[in-house]
Protein backbone atom coordinates (compact mmCIF):
# COMPACT_ATOMS: atom_id res chain seq x y z
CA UNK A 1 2.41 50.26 -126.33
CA UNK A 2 0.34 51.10 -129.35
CA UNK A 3 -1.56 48.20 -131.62
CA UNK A 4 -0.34 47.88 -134.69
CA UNK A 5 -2.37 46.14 -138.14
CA UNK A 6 -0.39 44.54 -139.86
CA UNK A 7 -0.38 42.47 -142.89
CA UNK A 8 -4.00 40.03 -144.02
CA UNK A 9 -5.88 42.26 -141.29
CA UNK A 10 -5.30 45.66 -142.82
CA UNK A 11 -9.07 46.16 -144.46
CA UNK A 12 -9.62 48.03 -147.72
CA UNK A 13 -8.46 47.34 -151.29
CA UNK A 14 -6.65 50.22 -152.14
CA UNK A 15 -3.44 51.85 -149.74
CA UNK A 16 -0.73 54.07 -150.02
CA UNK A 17 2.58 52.32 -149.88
CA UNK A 18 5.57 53.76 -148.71
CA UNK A 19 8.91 51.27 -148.90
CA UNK A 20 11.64 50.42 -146.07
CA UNK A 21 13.98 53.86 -147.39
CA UNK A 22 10.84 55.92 -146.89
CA UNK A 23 9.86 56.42 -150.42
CA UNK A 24 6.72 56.24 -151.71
CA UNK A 25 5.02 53.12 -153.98
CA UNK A 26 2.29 55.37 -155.11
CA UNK A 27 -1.36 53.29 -154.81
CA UNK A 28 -0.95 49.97 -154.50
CA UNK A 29 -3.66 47.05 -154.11
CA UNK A 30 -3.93 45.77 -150.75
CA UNK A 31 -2.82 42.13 -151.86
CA UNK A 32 0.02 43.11 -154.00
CA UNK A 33 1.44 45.63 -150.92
CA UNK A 34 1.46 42.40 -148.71
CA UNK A 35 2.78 39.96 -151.50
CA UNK A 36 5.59 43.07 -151.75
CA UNK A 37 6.42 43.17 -147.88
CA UNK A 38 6.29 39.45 -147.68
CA UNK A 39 9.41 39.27 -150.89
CA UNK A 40 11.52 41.65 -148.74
CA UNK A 41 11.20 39.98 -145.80
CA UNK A 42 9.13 42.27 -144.31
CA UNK A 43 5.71 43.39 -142.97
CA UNK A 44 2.82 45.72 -144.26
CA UNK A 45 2.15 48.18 -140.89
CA UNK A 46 -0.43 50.45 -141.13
CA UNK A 47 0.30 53.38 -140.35
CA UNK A 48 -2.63 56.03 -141.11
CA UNK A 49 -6.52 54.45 -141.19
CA UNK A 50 -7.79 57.34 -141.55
CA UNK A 51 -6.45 58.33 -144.75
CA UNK A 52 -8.29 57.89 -147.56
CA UNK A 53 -6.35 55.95 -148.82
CA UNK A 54 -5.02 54.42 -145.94
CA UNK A 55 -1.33 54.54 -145.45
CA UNK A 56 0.98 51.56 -144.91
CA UNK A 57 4.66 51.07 -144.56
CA UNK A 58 7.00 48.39 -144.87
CA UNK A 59 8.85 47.63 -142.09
CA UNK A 60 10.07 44.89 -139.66
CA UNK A 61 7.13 44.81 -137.43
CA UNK A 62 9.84 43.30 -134.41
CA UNK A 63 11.78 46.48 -135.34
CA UNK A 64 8.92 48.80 -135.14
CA UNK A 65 8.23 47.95 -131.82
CA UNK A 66 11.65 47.84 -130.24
CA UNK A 67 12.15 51.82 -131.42
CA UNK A 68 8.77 52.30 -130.17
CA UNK A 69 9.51 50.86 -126.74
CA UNK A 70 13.02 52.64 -126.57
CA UNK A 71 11.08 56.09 -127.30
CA UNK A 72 9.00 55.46 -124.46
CA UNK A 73 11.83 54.70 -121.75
CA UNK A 74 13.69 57.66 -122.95
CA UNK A 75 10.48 59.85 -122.66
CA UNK A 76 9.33 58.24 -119.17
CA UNK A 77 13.35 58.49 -117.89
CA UNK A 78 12.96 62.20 -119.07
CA UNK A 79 9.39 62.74 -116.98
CA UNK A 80 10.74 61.03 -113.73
CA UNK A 81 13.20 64.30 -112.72
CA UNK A 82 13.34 63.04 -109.27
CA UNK A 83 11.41 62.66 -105.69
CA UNK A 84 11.71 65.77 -103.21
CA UNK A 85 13.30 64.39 -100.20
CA UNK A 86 13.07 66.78 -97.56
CA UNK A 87 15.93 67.56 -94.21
CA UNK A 88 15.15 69.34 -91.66
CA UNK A 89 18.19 71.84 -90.13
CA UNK A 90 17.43 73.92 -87.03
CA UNK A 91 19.14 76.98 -86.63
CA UNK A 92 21.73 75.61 -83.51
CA UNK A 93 22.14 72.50 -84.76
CA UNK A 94 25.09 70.35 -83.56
CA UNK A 95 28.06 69.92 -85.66
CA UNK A 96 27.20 66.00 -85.97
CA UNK A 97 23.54 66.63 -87.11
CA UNK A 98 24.68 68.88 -89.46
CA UNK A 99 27.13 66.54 -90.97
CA UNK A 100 24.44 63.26 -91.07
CA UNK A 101 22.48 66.05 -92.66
CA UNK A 102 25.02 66.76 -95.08
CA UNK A 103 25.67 62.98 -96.20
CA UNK A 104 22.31 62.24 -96.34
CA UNK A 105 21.76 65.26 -98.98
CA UNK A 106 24.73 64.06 -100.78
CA UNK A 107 22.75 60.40 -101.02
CA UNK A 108 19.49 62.14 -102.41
CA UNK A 109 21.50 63.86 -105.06
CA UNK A 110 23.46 61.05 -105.77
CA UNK A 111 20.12 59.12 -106.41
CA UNK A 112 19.16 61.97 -108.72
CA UNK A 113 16.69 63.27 -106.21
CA UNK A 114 15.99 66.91 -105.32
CA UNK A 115 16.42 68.03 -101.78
CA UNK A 116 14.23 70.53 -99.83
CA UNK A 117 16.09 71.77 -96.74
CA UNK A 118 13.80 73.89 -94.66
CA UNK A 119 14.82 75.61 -91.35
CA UNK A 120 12.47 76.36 -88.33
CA UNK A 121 12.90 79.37 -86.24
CA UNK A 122 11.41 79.23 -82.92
CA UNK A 123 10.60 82.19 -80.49
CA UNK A 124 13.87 83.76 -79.94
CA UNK A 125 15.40 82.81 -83.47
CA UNK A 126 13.78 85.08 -85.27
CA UNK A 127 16.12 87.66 -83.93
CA UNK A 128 19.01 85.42 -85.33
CA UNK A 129 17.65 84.89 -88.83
CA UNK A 130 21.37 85.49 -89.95
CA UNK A 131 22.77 82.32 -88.06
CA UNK A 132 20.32 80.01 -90.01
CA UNK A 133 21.09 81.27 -93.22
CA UNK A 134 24.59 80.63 -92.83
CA UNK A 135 23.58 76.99 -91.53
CA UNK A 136 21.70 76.87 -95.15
CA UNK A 137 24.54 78.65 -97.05
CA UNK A 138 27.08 76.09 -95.64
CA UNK A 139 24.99 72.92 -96.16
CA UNK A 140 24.61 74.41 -100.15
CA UNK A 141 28.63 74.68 -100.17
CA UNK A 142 28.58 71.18 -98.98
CA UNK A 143 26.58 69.28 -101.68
CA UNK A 144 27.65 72.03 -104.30
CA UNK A 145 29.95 69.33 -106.27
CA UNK A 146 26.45 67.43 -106.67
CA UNK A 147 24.08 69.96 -107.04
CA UNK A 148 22.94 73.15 -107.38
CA UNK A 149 20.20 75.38 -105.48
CA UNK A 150 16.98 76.45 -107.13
CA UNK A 151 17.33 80.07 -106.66
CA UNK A 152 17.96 81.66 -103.22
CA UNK A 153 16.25 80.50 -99.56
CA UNK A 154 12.58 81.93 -99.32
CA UNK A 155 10.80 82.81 -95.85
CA UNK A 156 7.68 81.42 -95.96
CA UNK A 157 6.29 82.43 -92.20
CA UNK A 158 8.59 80.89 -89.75
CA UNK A 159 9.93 79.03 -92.24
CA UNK A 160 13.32 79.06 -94.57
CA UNK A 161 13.21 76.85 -97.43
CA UNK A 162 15.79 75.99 -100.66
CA UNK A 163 15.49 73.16 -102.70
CA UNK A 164 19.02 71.80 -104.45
CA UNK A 165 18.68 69.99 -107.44
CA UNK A 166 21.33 67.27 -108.80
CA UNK A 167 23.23 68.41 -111.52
């Protein structure tokens, strides 16, 4: 959370004031701005030292930092976007595999996580590349009501991968 000066410790005689609606005082002694503040019920923040003159507002300090700490959830929420939790599907999986696969997916999404699901082939599956995409098409028409796939399955090697984000 960022420092603020505020009031007696703001150095300098001279600042530009600018009041609670966001107008502006004009120059203002440095004394007279904090007498000012103090008469509303206030505090002198300031806001630009490296103005010449320096720039203050008044504000409710309390107030100040609240919005500021609000604006910083909201921006870390917005960073987050979720882990990558990853399943594993083989092309002949069993019918209860596939559906612990399926619920565990639909947990991950619920948590707002994405999901990789990558697919194997060994030896003989490559000939059968068909059967695992349908695996992976019917696992993305399973969690479809929570999320959505981030572009078709890519072959990288041996491997088949999609990841579904939540929506």
């Amino acid at each position: 959370m960022k420092h603020y000066i505020i009031n007696e410790r703001i150095r300098g005689t001279e600042v530009r004031v600018i009041d609670e609606e966001g107008k502006q005082l004009g120059i203002v002694q440095t004394v007279d701005a904090v007498r000012l503040a103090n008469e509303r019920g206030l505090d002198l923040v300031l806001v630009s030292p490296a103005a010449t003159p320096p720039v203050c507002r008044i504000a409710d300090i309390g107030k100040l930092k609240y919005e500021e700490s609000k604006k910083e959830k909201v921006a870390r929420k917005g960073q987050k976007g979720g882990d990558i939790k990853e399943l594993k599907l083989s092309p002949k999986i069993a019918q209860h595999d596939f559906e612990v696969r399926v619920k565990k997916a639909r947990e991950f999404l619920e948590k707002r996580d994405k999901v990789k699901i990558s697919m194997f082939f060994r030896g003989r599956w490559m000939a059968h590349v068909d059967l695992g995409m349908q695996t992976i098409n019917k696992m993305i028409e399973a969690v479809a009501e929570l999320g959505k796939p981030e572009g078709a399955p890519k072959r990288f090697g041996k491997n088949f991968i999609v990841i579904i984000a939540p929506k």
